[in-house]
C-alpha atoms as a PDB file:
ATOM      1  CA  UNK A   1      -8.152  14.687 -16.809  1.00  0.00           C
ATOM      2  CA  UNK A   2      -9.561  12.102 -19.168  1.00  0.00           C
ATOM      3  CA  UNK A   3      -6.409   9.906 -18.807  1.00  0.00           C
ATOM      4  CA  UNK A   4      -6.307  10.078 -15.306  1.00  0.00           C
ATOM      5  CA  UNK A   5      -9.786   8.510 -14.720  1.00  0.00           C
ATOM      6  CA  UNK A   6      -9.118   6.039 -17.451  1.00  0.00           C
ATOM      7  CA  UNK A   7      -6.059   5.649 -15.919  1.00  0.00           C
ATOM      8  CA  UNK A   8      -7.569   4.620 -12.242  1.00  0.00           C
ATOM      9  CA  UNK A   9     -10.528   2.793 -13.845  1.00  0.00           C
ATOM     10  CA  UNK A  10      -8.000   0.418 -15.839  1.00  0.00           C
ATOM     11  CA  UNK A  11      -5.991   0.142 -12.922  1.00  0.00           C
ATOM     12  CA  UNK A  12      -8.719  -1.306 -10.769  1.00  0.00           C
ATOM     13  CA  UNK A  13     -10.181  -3.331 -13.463  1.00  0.00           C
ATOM     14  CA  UNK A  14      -6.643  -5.232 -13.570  1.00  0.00           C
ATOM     15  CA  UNK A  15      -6.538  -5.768  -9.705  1.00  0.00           C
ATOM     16  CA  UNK A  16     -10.358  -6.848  -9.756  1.00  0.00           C
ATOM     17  CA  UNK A  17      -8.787  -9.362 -11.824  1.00  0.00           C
ATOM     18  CA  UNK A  18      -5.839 -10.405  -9.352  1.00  0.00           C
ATOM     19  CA  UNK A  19      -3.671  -8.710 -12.080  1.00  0.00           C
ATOM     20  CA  UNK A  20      -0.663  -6.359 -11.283  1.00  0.00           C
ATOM     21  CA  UNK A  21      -0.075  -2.692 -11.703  1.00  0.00           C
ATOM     22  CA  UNK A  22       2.513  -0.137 -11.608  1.00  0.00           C
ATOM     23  CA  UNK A  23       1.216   3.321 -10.237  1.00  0.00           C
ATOM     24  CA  UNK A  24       2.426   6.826  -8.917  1.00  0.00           C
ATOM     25  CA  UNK A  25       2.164   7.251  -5.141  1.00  0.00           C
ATOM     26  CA  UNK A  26       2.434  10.244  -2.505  1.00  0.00           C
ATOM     27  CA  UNK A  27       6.303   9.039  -2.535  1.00  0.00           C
ATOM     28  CA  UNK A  28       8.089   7.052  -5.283  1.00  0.00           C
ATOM     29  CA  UNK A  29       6.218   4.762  -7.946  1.00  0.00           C
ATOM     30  CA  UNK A  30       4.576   1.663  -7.029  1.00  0.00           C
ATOM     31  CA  UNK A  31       4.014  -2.026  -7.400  1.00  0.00           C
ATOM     32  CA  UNK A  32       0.571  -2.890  -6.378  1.00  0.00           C
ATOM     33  CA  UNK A  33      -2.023  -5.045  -6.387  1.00  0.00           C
ATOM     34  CA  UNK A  34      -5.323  -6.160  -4.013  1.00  0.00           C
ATOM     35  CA  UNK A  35      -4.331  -6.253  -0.889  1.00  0.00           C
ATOM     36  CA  UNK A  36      -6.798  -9.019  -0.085  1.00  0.00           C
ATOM     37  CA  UNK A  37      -5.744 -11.143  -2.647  1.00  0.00           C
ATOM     38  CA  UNK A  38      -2.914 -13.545  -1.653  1.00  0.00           C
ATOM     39  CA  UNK A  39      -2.287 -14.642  -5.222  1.00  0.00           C
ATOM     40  CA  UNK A  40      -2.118 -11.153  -6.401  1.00  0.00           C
ATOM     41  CA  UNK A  41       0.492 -10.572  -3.234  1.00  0.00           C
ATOM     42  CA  UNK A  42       2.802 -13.304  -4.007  1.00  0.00           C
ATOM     43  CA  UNK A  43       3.168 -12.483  -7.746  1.00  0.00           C
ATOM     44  CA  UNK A  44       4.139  -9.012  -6.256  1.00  0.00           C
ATOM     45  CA  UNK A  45       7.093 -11.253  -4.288  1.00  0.00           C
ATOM     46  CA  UNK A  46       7.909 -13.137  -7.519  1.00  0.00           C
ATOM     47  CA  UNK A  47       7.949  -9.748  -9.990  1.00  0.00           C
ATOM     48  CA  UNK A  48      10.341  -7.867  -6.950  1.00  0.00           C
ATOM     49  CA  UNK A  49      12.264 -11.371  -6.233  1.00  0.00           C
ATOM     50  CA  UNK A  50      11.807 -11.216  -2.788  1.00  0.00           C
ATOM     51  CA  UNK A  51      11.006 -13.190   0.277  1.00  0.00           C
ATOM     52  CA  UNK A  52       7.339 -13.378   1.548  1.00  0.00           C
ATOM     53  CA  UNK A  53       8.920 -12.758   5.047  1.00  0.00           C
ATOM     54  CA  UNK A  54       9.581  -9.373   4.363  1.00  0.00           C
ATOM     55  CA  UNK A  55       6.504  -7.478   4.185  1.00  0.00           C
ATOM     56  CA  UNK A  56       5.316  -4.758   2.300  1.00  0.00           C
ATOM     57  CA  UNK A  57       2.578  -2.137   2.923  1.00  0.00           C
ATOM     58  CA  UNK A  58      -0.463  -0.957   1.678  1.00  0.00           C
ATOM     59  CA  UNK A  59      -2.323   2.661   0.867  1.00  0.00           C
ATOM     60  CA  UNK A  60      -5.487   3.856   1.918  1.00  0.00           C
ATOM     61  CA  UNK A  61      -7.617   6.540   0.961  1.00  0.00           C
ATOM     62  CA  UNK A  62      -8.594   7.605   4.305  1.00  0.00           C
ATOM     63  CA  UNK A  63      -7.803   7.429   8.416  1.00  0.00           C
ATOM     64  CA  UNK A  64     -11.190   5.713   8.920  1.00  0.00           C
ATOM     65  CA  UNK A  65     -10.131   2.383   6.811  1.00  0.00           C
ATOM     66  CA  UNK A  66      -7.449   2.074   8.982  1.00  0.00           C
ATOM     67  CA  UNK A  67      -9.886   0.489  11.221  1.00  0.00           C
ATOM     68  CA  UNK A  68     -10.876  -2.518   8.846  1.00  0.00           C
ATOM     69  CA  UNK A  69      -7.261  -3.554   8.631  1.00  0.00           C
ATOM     70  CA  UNK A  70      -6.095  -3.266  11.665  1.00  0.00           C
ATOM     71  CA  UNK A  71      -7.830  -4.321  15.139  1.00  0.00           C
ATOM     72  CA  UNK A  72      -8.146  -1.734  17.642  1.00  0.00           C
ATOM     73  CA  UNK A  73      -5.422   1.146  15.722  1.00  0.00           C
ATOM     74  CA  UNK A  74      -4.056   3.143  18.935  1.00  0.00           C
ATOM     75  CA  UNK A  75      -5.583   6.688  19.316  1.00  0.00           C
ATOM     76  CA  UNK A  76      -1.493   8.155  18.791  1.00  0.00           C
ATOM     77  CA  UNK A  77      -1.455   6.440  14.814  1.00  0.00           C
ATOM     78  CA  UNK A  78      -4.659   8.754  13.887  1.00  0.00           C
ATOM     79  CA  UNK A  79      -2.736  11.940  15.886  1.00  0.00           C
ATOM     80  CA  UNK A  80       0.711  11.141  14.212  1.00  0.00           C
ATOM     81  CA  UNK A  81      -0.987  11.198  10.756  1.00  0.00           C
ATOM     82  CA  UNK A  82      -2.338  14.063  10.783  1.00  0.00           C
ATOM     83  CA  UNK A  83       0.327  15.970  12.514  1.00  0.00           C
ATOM     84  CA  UNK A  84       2.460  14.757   9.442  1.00  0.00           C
ATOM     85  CA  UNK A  85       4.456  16.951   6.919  1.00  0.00           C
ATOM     86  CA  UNK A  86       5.163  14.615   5.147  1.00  0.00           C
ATOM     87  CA  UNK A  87       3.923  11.228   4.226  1.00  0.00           C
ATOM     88  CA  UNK A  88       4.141   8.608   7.095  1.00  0.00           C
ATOM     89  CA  UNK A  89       3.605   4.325   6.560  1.00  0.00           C
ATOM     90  CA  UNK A  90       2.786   3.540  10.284  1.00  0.00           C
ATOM     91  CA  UNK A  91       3.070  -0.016  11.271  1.00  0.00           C
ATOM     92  CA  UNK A  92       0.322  -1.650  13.215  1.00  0.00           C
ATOM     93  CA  UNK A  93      -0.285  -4.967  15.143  1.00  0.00           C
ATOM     94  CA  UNK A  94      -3.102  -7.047  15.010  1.00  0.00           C
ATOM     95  CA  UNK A  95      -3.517  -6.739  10.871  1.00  0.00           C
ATOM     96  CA  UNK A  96      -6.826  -7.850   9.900  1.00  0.00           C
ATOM     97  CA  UNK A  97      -9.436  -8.363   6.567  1.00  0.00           C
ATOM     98  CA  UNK A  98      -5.514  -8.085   4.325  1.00  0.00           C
ATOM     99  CA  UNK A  99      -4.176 -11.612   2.295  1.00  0.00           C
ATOM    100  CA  UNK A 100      -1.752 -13.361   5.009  1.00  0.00           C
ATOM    101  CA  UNK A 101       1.401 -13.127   3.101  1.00  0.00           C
ATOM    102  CA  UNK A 102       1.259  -9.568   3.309  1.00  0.00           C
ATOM    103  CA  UNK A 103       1.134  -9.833   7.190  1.00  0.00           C
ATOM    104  CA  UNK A 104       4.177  -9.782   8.997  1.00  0.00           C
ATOM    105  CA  UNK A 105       5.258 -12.779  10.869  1.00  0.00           C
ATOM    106  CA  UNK A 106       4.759 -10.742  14.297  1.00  0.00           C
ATOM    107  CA  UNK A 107       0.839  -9.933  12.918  1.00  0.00           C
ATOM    108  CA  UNK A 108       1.458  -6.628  11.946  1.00  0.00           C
ATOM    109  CA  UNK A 109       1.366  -4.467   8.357  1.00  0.00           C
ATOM    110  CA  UNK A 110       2.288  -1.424   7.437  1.00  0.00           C
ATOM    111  CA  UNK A 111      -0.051   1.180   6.242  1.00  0.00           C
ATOM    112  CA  UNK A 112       0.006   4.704   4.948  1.00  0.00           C
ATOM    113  CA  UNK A 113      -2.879   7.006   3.987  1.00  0.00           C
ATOM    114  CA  UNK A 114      -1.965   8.521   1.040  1.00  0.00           C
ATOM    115  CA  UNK A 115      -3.009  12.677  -0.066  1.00  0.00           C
ATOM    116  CA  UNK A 116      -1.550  11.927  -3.479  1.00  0.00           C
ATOM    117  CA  UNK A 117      -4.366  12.621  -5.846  1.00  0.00           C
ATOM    118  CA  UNK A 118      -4.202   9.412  -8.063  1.00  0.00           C
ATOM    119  CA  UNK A 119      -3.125   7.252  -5.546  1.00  0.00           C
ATOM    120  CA  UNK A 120      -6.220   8.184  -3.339  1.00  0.00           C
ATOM    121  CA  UNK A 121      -8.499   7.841  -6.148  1.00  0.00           C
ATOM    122  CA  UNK A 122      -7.104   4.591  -7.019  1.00  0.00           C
ATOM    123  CA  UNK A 123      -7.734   3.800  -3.657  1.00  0.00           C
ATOM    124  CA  UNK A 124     -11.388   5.283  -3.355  1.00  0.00           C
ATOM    125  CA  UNK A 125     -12.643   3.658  -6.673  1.00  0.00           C
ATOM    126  CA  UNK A 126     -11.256   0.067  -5.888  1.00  0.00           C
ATOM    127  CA  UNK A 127     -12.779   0.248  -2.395  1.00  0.00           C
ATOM    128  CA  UNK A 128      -9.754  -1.833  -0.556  1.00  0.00           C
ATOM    129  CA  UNK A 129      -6.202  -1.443   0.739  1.00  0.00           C
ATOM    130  CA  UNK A 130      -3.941  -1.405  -2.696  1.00  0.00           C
ATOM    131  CA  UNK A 131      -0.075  -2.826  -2.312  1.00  0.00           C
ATOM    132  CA  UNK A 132       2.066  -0.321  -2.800  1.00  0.00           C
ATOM    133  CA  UNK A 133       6.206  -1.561  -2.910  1.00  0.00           C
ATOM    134  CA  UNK A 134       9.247   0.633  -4.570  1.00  0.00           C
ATOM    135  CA  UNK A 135       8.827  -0.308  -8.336  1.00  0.00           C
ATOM    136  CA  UNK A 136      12.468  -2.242  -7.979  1.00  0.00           C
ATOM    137  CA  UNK A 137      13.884  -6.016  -7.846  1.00  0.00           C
ATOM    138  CA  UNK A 138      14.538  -6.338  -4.226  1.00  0.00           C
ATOM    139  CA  UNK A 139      17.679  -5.289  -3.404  1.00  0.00           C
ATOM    140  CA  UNK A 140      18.436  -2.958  -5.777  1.00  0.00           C
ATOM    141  CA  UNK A 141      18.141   0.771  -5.851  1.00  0.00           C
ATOM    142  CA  UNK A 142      14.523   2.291  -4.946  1.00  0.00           C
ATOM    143  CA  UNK A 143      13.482   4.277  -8.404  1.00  0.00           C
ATOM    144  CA  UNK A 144      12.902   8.108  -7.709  1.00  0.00           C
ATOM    145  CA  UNK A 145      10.407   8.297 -10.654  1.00  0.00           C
ATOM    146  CA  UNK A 146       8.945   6.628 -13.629  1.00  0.00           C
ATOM    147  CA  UNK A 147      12.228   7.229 -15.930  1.00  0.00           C
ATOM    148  CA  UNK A 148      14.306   5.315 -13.240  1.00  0.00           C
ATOM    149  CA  UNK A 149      12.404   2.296 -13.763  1.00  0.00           C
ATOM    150  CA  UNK A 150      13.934  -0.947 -14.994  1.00  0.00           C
ATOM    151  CA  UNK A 151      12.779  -2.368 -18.439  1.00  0.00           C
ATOM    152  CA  UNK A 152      12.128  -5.659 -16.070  1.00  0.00           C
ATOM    153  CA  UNK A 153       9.636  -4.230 -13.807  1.00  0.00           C
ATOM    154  CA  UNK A 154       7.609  -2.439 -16.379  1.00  0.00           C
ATOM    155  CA  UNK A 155       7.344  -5.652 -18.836  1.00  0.00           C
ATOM    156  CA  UNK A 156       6.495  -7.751 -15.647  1.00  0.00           C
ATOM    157  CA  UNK A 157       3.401  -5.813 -14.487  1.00  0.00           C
ATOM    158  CA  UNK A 158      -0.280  -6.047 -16.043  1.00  0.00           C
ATOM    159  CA  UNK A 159      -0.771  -2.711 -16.406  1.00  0.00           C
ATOM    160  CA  UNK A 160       1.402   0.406 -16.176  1.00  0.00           C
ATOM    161  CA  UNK A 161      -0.202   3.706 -15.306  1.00  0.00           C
ATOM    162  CA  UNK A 162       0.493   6.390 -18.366  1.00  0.00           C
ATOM    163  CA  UNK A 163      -0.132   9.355 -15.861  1.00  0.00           C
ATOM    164  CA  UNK A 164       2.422  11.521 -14.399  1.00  0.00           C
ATOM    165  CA  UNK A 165       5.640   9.089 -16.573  1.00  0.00           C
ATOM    166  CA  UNK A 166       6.727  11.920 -17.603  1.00  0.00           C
ATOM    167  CA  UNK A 167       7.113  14.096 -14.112  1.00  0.00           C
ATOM    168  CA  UNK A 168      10.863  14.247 -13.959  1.00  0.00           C
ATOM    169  CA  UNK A 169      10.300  15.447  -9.517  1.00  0.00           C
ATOM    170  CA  UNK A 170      12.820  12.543  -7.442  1.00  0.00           C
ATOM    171  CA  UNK A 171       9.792  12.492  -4.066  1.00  0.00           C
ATOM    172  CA  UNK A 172      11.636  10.847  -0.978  1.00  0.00           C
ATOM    173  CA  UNK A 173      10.172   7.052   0.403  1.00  0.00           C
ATOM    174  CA  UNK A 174       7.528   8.084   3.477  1.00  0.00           C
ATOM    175  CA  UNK A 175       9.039   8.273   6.669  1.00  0.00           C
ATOM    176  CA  UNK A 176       8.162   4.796   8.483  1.00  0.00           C
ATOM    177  CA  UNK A 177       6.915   4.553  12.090  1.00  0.00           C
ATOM    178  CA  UNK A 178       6.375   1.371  14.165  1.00  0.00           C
ATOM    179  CA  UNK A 179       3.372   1.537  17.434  1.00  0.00           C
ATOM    180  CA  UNK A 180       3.113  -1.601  19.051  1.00  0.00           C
ATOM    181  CA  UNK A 181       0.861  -2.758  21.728  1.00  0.00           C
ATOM    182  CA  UNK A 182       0.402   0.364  24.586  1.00  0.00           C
ATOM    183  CA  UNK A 183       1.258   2.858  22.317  1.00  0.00           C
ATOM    184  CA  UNK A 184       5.334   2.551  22.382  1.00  0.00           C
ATOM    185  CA  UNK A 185       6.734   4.523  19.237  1.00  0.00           C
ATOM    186  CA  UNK A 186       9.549   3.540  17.505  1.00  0.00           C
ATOM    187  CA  UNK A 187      10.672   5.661  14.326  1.00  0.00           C
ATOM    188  CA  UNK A 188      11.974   2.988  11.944  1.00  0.00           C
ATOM    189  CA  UNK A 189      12.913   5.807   9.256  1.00  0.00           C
ATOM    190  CA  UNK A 190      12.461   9.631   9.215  1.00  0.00           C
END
C-alpha cells in the first residue's frame, strides 16, 4: 500500500508541475496530465503524435464534478452512469473550467468517472479532471496493459506509475456514449 500512495502523490506532484504521467485506469493504461493545463495537453498531442482536433477525455473521481466541467450535464448522463456495468466515457456539450485544446471543436469533451481504485485516488488527491488517452502513438494499436507498452511512450512521459506494471489482465477501452443538447443518445462504442 505504501507504493500506491507514493505512487499517486508523485503522480500529482508531476502534473502540479505541467509534467506528464503514465497511469493505470478503470480500462487500459493512460497518458495523462492536468486537464486545465493547455501546455500540459498539447505535450500529450506531441508524445501520442496526434492532431489537437481530435480530442481526448478526462477522469473524474466522482458524478458531482461532472458539473464543473460541463454546463448544465443532462439528468440521463448521471442515470446512464450509474446504470453502467461497465465503464462508460460520456460525451458532453458545453465543456467548461478544462484547457481549450482538449475541447472539441463542436464544445464538447468526453468524460468518464472512473471506480478504479488508483485512478480515483489520483483523481481525488489532485483535485481536477486528469487526461487520460490509450498509452499509444496515435494510430497504432491501443496497449491492453503495462507490458504492451512501447519503449517510446514510457521514455517520453515524466513519470511512470510502478503500480499494478506487472498485472498481466488485457481490460477492454470504456464503452463511449455521445448526449447532445435535449438529451438525444448516440452510442459511439459499446
Amino acid at each position: 500500500m505504501i507504493m500506491f500512495e507514493e505512487d499517486i502523490k508523485k503522480a500529482c506532484e508531476v502534473m502540479q508541475k505541467g509534467g506528464i504521467i503514465l497511469y493505470p485506469t478503470d480500462t487500459v493504461w493512460g497518458i495523462g496530465c492536468d486537464a486545465t493545463n493547455p501546455e500540459s495537453v498539447k505535450k500529450v498531442y506531441e508524445i501520442k503524435k496526434r492532431e489537437d482536433s481530435k480530442s481526448m477525455l478526462v477522469l473524474v473521481d466522482n458524478i458531482v464534478k461532472i458539473d464543473f466541467y460541463v454546463e448544465n450535464p443532462p439528468e440521463i448522463a448521471f442515470d446512464l452512469i450509474e446504470l453502467s456495468e461497465k465503464p462508460l466515457t460520456i460525451i458532453y456539450s458545453h465543456a467548461r473550467n478544462l484547457a481549450k485544446n482538449l475541447i472539441a471543436e463542436d464544445g464538447s469533451v468526453g468524460i468518464r468517472v472512473t471506480n478504479e481504485d488508483f485512478s480515483r485516488k489520483l483523481c481525488q488527491k489532485f483535485k481536477k479532471a486528469v487526461v487520460s488517452t490509450s498509452a499509444n502513438i496515435s494510430g497504432e494499436k491501443t496497449p491492453s496493459n503495462f507490458a504492451e507498452i512501447s519503449s517510446e511512450i514510457i521514455n517520453s512521459v515524466d513519470y511512470v506509475v510502478k503500480y499494478r506494471q506487472e498485472d498481466p489482465s488485457k481490460p477492454q477501452p470504456s464503452g463511449i456514449i455521445k448526449i447532445g443538447d435535449g438529451g438525444l443518445v448516440k452510442v459511439i462504442r459499446e
